[in-house]
Protein backbone atom coordinates (compact mmCIF):
# COMPACT_ATOMS: atom_id res chain seq x y z
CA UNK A 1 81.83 108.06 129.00
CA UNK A 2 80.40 109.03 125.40
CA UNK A 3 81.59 108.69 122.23
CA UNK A 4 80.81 109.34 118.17
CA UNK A 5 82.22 107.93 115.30
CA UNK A 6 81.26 108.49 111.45
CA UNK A 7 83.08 107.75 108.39
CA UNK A 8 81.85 108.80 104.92
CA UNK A 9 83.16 107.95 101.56
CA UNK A 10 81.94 109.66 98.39
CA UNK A 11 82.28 109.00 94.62
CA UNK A 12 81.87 111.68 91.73
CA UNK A 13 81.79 109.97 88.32
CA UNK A 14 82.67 110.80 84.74
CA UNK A 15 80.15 112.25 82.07
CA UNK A 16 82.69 110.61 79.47
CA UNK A 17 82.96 107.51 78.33
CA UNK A 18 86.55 107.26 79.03
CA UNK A 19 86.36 107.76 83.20
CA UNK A 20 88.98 110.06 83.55
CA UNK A 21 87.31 112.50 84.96
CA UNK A 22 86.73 111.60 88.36
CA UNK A 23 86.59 112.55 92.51
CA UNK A 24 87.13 110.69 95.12
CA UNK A 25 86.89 111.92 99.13
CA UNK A 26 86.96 109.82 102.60
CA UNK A 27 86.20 111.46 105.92
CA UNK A 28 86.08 110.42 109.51
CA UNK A 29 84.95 112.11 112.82
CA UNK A 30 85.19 111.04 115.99
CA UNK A 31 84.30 112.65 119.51
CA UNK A 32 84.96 110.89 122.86
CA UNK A 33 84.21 112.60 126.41
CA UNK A 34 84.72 110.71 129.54
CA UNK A 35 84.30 112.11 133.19
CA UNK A 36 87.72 111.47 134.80
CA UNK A 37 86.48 112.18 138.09
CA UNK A 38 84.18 114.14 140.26
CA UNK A 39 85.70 117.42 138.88
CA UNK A 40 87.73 116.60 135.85
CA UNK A 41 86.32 116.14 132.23
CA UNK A 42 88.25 115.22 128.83
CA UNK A 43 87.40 115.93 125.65
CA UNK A 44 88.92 114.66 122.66
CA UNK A 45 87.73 115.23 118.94
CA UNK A 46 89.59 114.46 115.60
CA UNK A 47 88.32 114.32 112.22
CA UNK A 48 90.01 113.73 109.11
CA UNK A 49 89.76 113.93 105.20
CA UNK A 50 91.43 112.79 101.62
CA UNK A 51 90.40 113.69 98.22
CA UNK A 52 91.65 112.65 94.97
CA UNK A 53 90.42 114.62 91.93
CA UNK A 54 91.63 113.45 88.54
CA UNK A 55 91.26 115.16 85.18
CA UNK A 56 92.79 115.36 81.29
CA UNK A 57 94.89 118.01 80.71
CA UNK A 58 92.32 119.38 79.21
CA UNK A 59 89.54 121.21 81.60
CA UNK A 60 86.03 120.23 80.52
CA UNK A 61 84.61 123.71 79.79
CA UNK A 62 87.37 123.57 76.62
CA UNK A 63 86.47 120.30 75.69
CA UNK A 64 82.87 121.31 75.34
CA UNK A 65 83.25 124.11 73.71
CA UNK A 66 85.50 122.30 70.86
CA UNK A 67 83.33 119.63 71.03
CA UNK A 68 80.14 122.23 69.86
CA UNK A 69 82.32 123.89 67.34
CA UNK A 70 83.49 120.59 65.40
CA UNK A 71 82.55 120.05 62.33
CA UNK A 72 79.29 116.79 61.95
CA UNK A 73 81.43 115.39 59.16
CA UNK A 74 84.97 115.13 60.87
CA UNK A 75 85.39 112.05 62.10
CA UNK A 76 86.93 111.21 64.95
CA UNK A 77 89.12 108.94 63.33
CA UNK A 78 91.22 109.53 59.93
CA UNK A 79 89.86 107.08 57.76
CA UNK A 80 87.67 105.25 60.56
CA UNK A 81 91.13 103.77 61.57
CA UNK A 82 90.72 103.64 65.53
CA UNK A 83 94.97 103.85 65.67
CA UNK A 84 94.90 107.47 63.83
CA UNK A 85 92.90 110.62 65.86
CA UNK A 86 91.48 112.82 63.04
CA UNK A 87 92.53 116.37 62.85
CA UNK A 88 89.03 117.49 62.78
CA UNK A 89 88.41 120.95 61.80
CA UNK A 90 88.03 124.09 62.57
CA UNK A 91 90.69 123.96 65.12
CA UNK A 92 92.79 120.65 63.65
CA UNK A 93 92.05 119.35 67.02
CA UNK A 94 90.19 116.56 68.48
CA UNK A 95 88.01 116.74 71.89
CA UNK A 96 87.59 113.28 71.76
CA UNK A 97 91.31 112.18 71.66
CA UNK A 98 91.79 115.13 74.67
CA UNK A 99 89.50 113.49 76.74
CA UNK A 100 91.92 110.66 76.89
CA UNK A 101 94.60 110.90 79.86
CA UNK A 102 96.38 108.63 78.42
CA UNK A 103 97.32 109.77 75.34
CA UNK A 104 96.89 113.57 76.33
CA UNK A 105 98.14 113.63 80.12
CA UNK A 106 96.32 114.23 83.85
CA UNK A 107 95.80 116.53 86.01
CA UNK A 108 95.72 115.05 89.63
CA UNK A 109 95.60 116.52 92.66
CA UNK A 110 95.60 114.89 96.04
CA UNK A 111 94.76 116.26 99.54
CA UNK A 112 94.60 115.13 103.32
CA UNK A 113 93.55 116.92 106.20
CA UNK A 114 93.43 116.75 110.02
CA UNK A 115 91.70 118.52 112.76
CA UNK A 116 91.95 117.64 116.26
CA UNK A 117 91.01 118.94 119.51
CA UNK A 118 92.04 117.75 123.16
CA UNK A 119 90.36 119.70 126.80
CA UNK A 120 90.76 119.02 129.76
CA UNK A 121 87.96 121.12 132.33
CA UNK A 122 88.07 120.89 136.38
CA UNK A 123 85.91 122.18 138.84
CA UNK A 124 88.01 123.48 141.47
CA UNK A 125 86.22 121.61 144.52
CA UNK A 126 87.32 123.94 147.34
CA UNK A 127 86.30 126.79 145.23
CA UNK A 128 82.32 127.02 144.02
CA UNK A 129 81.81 128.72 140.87
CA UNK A 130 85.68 128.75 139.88
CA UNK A 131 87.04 126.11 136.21
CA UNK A 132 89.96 125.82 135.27
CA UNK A 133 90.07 124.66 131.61
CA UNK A 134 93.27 123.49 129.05
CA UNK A 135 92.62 123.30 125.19
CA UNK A 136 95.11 122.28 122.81
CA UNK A 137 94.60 121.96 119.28
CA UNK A 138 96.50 120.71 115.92
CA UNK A 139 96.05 120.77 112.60
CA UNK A 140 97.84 119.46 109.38
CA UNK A 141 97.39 119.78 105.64
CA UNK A 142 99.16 118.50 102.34
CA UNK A 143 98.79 118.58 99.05
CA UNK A 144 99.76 116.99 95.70
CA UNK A 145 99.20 118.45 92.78
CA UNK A 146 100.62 117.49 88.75
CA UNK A 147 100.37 118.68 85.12
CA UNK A 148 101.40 115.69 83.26
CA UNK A 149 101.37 117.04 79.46
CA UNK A 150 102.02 114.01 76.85
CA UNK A 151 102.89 114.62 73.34
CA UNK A 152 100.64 113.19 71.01
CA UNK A 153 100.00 113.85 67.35
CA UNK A 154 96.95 114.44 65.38
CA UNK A 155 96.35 112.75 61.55
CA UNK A 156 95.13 113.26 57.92
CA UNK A 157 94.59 110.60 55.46
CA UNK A 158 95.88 110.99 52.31
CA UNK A 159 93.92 109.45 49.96
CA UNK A 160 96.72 109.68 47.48
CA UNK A 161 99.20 108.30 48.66
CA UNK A 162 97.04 105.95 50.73
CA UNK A 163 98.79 107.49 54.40
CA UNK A 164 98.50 109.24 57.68
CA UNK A 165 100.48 112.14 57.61
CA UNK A 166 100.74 114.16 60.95
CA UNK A 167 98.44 117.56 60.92
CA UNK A 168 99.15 118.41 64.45
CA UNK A 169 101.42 117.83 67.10
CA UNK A 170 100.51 118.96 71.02
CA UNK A 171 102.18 119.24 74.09
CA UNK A 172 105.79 119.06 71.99
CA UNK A 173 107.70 118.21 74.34
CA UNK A 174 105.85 116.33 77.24
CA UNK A 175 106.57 118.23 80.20
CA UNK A 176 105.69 117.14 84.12
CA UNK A 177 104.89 119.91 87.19
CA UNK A 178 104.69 118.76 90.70
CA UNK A 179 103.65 121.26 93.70
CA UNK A 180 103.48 119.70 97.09
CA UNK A 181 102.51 121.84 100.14
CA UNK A 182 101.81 121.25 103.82
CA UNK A 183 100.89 123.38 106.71
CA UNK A 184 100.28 123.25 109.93
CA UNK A 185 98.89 125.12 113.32
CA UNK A 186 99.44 124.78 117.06
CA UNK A 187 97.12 126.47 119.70
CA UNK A 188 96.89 126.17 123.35
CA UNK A 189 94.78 127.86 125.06
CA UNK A 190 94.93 128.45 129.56
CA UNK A 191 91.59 129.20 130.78
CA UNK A 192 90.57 130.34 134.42
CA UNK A 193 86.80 131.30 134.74
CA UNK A 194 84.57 132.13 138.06
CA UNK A 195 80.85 132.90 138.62
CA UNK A 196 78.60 133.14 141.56
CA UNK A 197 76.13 135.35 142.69
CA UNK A 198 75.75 137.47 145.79
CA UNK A 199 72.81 138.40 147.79
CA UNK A 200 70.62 136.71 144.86
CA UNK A 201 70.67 140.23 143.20
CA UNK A 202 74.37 140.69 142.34
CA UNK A 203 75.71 138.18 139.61
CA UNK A 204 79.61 138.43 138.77
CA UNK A 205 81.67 136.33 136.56
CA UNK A 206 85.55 136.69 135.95
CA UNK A 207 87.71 134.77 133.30
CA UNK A 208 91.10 135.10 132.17
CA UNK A 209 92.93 133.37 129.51
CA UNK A 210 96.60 132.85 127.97
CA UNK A 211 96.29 131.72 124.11
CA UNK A 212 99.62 130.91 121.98
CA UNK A 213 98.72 130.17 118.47
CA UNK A 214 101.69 128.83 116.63
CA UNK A 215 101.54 128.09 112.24
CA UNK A 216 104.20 127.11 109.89
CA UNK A 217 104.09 125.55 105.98
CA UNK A 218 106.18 125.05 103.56
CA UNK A 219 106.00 124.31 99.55
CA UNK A 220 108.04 123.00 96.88
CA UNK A 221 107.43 122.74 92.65
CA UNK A 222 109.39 121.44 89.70
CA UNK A 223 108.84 121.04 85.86
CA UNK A 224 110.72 118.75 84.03
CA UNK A 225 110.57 118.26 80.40
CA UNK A 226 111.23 114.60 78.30
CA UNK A 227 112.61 113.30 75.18
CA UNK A 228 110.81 110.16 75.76
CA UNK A 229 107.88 110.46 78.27
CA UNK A 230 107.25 106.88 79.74
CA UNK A 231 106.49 107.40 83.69
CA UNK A 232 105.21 110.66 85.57
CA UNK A 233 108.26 110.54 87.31
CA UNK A 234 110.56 113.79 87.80
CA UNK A 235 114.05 112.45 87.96
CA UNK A 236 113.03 110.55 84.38
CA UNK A 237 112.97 113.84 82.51
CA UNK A 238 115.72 115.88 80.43
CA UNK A 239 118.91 117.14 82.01
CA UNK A 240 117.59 120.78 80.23
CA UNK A 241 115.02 123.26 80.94
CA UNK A 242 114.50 122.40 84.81
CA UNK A 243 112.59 124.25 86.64
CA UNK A 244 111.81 124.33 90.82
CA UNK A 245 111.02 126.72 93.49
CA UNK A 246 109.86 126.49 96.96
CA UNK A 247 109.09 128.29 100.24
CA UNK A 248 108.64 128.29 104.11
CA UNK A 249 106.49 130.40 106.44
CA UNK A 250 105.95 130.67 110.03
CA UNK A 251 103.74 132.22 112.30
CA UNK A 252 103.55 132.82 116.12
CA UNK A 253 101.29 135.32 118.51
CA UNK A 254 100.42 135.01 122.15
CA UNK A 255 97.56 136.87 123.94
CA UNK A 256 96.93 137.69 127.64
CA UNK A 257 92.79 138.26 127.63
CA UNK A 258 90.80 138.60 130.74
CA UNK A 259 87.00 140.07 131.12
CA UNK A 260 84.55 140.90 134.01
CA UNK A 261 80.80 140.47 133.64
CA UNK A 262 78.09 141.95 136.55
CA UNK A 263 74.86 142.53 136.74
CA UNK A 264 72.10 143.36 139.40
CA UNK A 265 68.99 141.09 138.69
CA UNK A 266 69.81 140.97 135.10
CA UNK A 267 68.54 144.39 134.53
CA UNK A 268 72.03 146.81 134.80
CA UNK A 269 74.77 145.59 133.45
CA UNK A 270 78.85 146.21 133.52
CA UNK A 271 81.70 144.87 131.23
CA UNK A 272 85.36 145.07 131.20
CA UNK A 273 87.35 143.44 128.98
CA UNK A 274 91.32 143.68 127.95
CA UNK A 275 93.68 142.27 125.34
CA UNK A 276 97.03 141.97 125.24
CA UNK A 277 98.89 141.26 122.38
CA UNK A 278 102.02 139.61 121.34
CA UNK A 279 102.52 139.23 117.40
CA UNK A 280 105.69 138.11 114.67
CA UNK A 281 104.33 140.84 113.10
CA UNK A 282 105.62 143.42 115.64
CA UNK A 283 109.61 144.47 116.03
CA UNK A 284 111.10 142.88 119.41
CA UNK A 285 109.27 144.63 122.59
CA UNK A 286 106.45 145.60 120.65
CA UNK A 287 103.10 144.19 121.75
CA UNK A 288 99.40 145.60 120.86
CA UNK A 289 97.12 145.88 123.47
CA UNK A 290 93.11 146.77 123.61
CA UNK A 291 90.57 147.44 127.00
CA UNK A 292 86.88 148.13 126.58
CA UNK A 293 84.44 149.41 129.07
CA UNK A 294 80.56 148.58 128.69
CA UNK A 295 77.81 149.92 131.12
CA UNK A 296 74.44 149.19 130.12
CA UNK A 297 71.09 150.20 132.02
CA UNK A 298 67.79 148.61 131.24
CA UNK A 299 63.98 149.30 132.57
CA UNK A 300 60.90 147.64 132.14
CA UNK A 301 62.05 145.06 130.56
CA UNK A 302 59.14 143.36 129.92
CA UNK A 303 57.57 146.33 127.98
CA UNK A 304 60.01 146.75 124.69
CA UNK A 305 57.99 150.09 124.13
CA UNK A 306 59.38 151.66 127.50
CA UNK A 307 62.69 150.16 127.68
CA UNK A 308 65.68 152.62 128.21
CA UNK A 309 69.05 151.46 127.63
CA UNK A 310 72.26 153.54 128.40
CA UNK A 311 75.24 152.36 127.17
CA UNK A 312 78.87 153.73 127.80
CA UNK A 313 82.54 152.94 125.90
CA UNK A 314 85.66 153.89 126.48
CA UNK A 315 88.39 152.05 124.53
């Protein structure tokens, strides 16, 4: 019996003072083979992942690029007061108060993953050369992902009148999108397979295989917009202006495969191979099917200058 295990963890930090941008992702693997008995072998192997990357609603490239076009003697603040973001010109905006997810909003998205793999291989004892092999496989996916826009207001100070009157207002009215999506995907695969070799010149191997490969997802969104924006909750939003959508696909093919190797001391060769197909792409009783036939001649091999090859194909 063997086994492996690993687990990883990995941290991407903020350039910003304020730490909202950030990225998160865990991972595990972990293989395990043990010998049943004389003639039968598992394998299992699963790994696994989850991210978390967070963001202001504003994507970093923009908040550069305001940030190099601001003027040196806008503040960030109007009137150094810390409770009042300047409306700093050219733009009336204000990269600093946009790289604050809490006053401007997040984007977050979330994601897990799994892969996993179970065989089980036996040597046929009464049978030299012949395996018989079963491989399933599954894997899921999901996904979070949300806008959360939050309306905040930019300020002047009037000297005048000795105020803070508003310059700009963004993200009027706060607004929240969700999208969450999952998928996932079935295969089995039915393998027989047989080699030996006759008269020590002659060298044959046969296998022939049943796959089913089976996928389906689905997705769902929704925007909602608020009065008052307090929690990024959906069902806390307005009554008005709602917006959702959503989906579902499946997929589904089987295949019959089979192929025939020989050779006579590794010099001339012969190949056969089929494939028949069976796809939810096709109308009912329509399958795809392919056949290839490969005969290859070599001489000298030992002398790449001289060698010959002949090589035939009929599909």
């Amino acid at each position: 019996m063997t086994y492996y295990a690993s687990f990883g963890y990995a941290h991407d930090g903020d350039l910003t003072r304020g730490g909202d941008f950030n990225y998160e992702r865990y991972t595990m693997r972990s293989n395990f083979t043990a010998q049943l008995s004389k003639y039968l072998k598992a394998e299992v192997n699963v790994s696994g992942r989850y991210d978390v990357t967070n963001a202001p609603i504003q994507g970093v490239f923009d908040l550069l690029f305001k940030s190099t076009l601001m003027r040196p003697t806008s503040g960030v603040y109007a009137n150094n007061n810390s409770e009042y973001y300047n409306a700093a010109y050219p733009f009336l905006d204000n990269p600093v108060a946009a790289m604050n997810g809490d006053l401007t909003g997040m984007n977050t998205s979330r994601g897990r993953s799994l892969q996993s793999t179970a065989t089980l291989t036996y040597d046929v004892p009464w049978v030299k050369g012949l395996k018989a092999k079963l491989m399933t496989s599954y894997d899921a996916s999901d996904n979070r992902t949300s806008h959360e826009r939050k309306l905040y207001q930019l300020y002047s100070y009037n000297s005048q009148n000795e105020s803070y009157d508003v310059s700009k207002t963004i993200n009027d009215p706060s607004s929240l999108y969700v999208n969450m999506n999952n998928g996932n995907n079935l295969n089995i695969q039915a393998q027989l397979s047989y080699s030996t070799t006759i008269a020590r010149d002659h060298n044959i191997s046969l296998m022939a295989m049943y796959e089913m490969n089976h996928g389906w997802n689905d997705n769902v969104s929704a925007t909602r917009e608020y009065e008052i924006y307090s929690k990024p909750i959906l069902d806390l939003g307005s009554q008005t202006n709602i917006q959702n959508s959503g989906g579902y696909g499946e997929t589904a093919n089987i295949s019959y495969l089979g192929r025939l190797n020989y050779d006579y001391q590794g010099k001339y060769l012969l190949e056969g191979a089929f494939r028949y197909n069976g796809s939810y792409r096709y109308a009912p009783g329509v399958v795809g099917d392919f056949s290839r036939l490969s005969v290859q001649a070599g001489e000298c091999p030992r002398n790449p200058l001289l060698r010959i090859i002949y090589r035939l194909s009929v599909t």
